[in-house]
PDB file of N, CA and C in Angstrom:
ATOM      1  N   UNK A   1      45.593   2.339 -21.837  1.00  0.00           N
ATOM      2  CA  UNK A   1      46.355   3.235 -22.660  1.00  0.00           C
ATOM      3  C   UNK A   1      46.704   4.475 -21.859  1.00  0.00           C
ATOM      4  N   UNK A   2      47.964   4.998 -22.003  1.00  0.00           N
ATOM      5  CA  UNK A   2      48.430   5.742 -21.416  1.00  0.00           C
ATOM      6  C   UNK A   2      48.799   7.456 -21.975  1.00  0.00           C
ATOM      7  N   UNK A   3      48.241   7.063 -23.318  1.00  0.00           N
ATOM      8  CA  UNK A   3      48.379   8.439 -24.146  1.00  0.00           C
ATOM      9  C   UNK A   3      47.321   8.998 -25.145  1.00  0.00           C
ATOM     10  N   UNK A   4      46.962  10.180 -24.958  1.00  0.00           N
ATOM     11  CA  UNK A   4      46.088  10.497 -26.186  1.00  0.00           C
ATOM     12  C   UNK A   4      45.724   9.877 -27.688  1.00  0.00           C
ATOM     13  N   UNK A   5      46.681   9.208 -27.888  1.00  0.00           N
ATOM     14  CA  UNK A   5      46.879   8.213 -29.315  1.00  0.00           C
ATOM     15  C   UNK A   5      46.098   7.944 -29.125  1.00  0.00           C
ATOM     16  N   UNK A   6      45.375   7.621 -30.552  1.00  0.00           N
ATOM     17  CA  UNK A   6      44.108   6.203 -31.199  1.00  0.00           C
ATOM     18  C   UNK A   6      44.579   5.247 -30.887  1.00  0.00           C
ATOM     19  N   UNK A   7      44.056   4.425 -30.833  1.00  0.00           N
ATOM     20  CA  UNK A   7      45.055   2.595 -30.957  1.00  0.00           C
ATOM     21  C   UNK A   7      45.445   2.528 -32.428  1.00  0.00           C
ATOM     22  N   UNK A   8      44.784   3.082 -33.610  1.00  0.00           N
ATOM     23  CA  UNK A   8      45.426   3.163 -34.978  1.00  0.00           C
ATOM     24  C   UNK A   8      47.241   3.322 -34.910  1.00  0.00           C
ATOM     25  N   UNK A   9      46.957   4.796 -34.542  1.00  0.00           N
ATOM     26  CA  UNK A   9      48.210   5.579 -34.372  1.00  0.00           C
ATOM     27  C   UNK A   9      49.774   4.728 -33.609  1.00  0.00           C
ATOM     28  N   UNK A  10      49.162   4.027 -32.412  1.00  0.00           N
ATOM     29  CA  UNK A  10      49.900   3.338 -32.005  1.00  0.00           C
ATOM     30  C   UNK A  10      50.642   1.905 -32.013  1.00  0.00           C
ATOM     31  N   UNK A  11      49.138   1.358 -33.260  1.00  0.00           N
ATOM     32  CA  UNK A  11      49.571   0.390 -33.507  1.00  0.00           C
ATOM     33  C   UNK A  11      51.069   0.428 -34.971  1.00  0.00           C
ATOM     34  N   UNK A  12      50.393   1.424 -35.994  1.00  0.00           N
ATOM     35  CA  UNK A  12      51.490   1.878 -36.514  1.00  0.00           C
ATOM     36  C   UNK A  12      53.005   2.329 -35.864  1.00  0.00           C
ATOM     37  N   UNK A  13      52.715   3.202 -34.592  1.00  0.00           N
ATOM     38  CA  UNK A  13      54.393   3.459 -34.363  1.00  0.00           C
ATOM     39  C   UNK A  13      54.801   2.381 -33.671  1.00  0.00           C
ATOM     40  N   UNK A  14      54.215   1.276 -33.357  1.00  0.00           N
ATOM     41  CA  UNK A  14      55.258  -0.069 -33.451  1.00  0.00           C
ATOM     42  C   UNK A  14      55.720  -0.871 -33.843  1.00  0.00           C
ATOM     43  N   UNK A  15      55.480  -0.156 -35.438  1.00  0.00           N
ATOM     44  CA  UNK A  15      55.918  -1.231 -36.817  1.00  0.00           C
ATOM     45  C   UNK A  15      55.335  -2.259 -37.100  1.00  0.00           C
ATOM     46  N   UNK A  16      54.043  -2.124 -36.540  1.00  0.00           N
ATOM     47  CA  UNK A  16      53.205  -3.902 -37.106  1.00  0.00           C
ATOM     48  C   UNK A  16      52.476  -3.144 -38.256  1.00  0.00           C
ATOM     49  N   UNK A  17      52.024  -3.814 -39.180  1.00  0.00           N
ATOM     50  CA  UNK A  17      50.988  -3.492 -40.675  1.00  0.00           C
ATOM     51  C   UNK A  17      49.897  -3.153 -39.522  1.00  0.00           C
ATOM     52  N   UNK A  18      48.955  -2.687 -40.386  1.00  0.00           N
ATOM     53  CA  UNK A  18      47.618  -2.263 -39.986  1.00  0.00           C
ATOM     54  C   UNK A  18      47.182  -2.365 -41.153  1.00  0.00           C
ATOM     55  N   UNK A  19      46.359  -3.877 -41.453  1.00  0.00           N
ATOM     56  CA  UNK A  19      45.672  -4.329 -41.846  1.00  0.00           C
ATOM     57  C   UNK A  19      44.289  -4.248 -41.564  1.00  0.00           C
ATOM     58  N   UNK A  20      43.283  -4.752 -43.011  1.00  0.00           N
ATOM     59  CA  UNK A  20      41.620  -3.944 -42.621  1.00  0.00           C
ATOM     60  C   UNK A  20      41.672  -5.324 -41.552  1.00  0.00           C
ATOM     61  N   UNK A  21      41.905  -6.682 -41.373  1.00  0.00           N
ATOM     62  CA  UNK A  21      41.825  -7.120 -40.154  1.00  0.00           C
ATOM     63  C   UNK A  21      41.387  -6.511 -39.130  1.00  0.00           C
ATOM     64  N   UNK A  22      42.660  -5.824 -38.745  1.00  0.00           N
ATOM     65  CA  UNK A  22      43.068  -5.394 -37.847  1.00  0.00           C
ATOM     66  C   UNK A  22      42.253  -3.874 -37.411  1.00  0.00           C
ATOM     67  N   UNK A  23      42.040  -3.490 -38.145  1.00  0.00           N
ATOM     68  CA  UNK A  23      41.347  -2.582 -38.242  1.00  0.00           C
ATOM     69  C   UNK A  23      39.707  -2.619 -37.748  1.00  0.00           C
ATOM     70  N   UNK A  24      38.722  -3.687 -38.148  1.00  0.00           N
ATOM     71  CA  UNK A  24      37.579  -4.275 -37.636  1.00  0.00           C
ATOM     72  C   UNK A  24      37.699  -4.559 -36.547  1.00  0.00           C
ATOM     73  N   UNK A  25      38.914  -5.582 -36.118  1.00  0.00           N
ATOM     74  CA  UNK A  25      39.068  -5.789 -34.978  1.00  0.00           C
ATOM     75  C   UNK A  25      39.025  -4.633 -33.769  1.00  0.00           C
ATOM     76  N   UNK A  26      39.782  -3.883 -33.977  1.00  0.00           N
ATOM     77  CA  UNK A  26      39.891  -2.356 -33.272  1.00  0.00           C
ATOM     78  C   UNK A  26      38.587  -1.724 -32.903  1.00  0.00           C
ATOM     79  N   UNK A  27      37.898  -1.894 -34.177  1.00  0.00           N
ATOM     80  CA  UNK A  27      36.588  -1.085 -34.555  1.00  0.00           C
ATOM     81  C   UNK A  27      35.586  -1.422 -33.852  1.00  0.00           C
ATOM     82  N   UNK A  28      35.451  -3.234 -33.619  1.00  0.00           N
ATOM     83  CA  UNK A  28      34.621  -4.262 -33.091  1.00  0.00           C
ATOM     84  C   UNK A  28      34.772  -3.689 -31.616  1.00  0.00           C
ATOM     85  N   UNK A  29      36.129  -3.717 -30.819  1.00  0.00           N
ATOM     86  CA  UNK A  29      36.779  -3.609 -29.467  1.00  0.00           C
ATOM     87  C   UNK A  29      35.881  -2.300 -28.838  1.00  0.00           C
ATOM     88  N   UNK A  30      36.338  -1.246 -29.955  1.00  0.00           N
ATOM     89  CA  UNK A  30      35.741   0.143 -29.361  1.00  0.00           C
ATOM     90  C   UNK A  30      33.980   0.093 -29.017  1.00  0.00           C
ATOM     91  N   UNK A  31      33.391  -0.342 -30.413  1.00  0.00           N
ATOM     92  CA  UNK A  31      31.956  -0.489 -30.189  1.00  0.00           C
ATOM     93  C   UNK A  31      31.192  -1.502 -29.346  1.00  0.00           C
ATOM     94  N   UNK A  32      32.383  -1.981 -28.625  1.00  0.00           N
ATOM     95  CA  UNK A  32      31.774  -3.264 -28.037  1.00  0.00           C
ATOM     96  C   UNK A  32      31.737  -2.059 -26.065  1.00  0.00           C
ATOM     97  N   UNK A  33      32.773  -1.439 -26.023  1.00  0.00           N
ATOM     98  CA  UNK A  33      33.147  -0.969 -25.140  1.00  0.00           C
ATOM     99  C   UNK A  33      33.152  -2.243 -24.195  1.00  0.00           C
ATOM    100  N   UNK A  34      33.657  -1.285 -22.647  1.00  0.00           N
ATOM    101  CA  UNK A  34      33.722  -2.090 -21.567  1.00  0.00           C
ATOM    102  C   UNK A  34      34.524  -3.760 -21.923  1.00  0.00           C
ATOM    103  N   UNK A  35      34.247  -4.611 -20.663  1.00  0.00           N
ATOM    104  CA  UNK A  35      35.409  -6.006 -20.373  1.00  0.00           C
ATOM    105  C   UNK A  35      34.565  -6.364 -21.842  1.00  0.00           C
ATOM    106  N   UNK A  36      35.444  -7.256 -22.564  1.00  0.00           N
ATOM    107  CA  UNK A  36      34.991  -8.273 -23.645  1.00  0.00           C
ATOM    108  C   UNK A  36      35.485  -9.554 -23.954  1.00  0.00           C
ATOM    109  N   UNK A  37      34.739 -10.146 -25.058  1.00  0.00           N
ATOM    110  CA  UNK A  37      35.365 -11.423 -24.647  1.00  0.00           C
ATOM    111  C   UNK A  37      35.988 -11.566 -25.982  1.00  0.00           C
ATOM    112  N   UNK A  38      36.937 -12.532 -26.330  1.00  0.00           N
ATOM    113  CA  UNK A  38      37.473 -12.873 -27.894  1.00  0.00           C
ATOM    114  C   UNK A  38      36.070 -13.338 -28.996  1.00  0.00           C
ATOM    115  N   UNK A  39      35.400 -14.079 -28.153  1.00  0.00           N
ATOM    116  CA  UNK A  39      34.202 -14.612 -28.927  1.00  0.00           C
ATOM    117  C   UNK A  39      32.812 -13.166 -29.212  1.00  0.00           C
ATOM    118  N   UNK A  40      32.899 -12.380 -28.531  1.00  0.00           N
ATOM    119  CA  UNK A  40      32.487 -11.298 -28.340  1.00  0.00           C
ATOM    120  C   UNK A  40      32.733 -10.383 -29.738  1.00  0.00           C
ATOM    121  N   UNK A  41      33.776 -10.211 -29.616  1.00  0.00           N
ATOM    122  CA  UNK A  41      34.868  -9.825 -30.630  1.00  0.00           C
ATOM    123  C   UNK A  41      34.738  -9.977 -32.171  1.00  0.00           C
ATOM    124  N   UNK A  42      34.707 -11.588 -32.288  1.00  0.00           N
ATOM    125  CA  UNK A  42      34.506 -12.403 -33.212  1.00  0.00           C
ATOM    126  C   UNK A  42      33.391 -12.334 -34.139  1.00  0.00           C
ATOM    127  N   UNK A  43      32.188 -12.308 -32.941  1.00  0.00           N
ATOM    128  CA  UNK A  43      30.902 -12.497 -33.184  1.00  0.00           C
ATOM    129  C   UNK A  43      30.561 -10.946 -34.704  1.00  0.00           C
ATOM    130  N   UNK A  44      31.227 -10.108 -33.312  1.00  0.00           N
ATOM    131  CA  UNK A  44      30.990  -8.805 -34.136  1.00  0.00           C
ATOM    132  C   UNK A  44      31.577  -8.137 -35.368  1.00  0.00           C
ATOM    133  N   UNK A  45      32.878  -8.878 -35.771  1.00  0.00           N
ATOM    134  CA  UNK A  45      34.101  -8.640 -36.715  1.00  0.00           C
ATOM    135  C   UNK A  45      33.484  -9.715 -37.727  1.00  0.00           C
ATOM    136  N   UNK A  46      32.778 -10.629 -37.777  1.00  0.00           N
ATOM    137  CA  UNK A  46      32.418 -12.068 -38.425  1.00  0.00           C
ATOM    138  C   UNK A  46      31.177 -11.099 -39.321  1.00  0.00           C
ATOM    139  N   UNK A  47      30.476 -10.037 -38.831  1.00  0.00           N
ATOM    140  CA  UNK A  47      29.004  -8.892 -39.483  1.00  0.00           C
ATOM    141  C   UNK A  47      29.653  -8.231 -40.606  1.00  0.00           C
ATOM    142  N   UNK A  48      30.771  -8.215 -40.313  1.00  0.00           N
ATOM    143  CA  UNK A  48      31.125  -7.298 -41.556  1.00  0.00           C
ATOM    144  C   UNK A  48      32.343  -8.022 -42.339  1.00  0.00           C
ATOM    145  N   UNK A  49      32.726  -9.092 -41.673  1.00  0.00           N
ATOM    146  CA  UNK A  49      34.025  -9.413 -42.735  1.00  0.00           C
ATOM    147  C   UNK A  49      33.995 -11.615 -42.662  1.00  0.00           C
ATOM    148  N   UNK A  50      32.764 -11.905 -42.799  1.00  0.00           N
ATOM    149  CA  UNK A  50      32.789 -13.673 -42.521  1.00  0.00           C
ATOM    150  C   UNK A  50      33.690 -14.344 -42.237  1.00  0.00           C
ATOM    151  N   UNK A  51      34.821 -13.910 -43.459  1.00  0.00           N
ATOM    152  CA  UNK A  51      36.371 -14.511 -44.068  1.00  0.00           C
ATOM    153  C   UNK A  51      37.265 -14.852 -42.159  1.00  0.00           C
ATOM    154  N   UNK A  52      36.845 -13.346 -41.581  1.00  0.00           N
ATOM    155  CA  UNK A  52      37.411 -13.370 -40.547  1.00  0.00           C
ATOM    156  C   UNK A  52      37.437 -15.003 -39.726  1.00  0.00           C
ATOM    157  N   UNK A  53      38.749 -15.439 -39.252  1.00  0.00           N
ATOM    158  CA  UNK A  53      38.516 -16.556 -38.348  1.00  0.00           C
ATOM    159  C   UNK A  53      38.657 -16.133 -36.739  1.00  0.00           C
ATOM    160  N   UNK A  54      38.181 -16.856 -35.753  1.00  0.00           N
ATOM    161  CA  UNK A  54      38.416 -16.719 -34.165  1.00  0.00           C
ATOM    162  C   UNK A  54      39.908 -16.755 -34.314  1.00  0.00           C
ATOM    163  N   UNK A  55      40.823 -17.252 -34.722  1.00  0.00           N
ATOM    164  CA  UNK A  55      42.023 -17.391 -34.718  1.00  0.00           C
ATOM    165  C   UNK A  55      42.975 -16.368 -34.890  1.00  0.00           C
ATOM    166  N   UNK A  56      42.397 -15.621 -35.882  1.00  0.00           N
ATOM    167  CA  UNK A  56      43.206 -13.999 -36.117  1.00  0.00           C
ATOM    168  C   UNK A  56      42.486 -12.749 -35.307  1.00  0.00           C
ATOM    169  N   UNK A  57      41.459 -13.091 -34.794  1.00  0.00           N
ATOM    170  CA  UNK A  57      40.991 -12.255 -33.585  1.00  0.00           C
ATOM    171  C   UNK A  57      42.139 -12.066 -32.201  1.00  0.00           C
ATOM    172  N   UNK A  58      41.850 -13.691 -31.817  1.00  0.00           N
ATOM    173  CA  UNK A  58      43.115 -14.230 -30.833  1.00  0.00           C
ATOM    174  C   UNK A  58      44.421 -13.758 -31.528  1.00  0.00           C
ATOM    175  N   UNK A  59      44.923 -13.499 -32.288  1.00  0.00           N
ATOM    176  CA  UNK A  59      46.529 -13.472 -32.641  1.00  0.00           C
ATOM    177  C   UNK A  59      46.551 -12.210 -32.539  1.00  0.00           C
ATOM    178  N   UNK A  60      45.042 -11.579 -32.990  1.00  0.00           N
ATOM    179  CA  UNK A  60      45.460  -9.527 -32.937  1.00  0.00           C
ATOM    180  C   UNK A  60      45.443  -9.075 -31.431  1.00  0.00           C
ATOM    181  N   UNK A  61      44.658 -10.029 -30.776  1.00  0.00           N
ATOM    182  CA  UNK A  61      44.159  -9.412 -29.122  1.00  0.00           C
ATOM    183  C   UNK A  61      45.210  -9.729 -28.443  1.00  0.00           C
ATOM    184  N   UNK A  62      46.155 -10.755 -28.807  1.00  0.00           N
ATOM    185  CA  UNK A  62      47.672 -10.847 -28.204  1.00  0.00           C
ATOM    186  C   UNK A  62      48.342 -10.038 -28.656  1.00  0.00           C
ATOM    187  N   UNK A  63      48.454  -9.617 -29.897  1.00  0.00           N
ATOM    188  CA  UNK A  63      49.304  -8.275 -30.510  1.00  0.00           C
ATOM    189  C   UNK A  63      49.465  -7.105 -29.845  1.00  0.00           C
ATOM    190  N   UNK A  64      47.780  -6.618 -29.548  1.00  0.00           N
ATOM    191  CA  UNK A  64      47.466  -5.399 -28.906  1.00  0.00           C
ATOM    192  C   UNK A  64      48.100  -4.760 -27.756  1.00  0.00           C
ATOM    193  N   UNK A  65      48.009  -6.399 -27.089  1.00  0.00           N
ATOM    194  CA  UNK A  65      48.085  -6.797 -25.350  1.00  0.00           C
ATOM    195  C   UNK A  65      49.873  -6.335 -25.103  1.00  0.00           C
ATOM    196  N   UNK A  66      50.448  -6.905 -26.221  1.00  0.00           N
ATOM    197  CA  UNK A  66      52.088  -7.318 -25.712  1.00  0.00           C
ATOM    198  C   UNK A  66      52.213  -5.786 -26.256  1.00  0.00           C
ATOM    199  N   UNK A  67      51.376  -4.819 -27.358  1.00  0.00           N
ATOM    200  CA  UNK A  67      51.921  -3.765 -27.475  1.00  0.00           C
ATOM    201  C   UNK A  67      51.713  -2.718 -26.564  1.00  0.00           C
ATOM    202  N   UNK A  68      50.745  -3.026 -26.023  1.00  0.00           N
ATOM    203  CA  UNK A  68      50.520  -2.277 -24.570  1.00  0.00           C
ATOM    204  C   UNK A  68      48.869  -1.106 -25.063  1.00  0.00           C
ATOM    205  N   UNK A  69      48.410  -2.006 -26.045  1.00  0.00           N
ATOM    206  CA  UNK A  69      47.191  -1.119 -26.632  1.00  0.00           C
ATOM    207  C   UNK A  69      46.087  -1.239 -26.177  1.00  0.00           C
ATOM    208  N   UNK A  70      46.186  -2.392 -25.591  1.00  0.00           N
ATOM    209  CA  UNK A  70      45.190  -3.199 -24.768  1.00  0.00           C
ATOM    210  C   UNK A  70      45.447  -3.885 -23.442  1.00  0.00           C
ATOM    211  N   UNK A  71      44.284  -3.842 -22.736  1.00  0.00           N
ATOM    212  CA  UNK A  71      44.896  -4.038 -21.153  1.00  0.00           C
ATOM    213  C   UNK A  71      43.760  -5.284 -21.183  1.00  0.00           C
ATOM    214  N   UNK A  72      44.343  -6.620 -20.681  1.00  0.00           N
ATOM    215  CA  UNK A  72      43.521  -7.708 -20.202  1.00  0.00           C
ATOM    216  C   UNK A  72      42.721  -7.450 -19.261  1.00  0.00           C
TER     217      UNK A  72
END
């Protein structure tokens, strides 16, 4: 990331919803700090929300990526 922005903030000014998904997900990313893995991710977003699948983890961590919120 290249700007003071939250990843909240930024995910909003690129017109995607910000969904509580999406939101755990974020939440999971930060508290996980440092390299992570999708299953990583999962593991930790799955503690607070079960419903969650590996599948919408993967679809948000590509979201992030192509929005430039997240660096592989």
């Amino acid at each position: 990331m290249t700007t003071h922005e939250s990843p909240i903030q930024l995910l909003k000014g690129t017109g995607h919803r910000l969904t509580s998904q999406r939101v755990l997900i974020l939440e999971a990313i930060r508290s996980l700090g440092g390299h992570v893995t999708v299953e990583q991710i999962h593991q930790r977003v799955i503690e607070r929300n079960p419903a969650i699948d590996q599948a919408t983890v993967y679809r948000t961590v590509r979201l992030l990526e192509e929005t430039g919120i997240l660096d592989r």
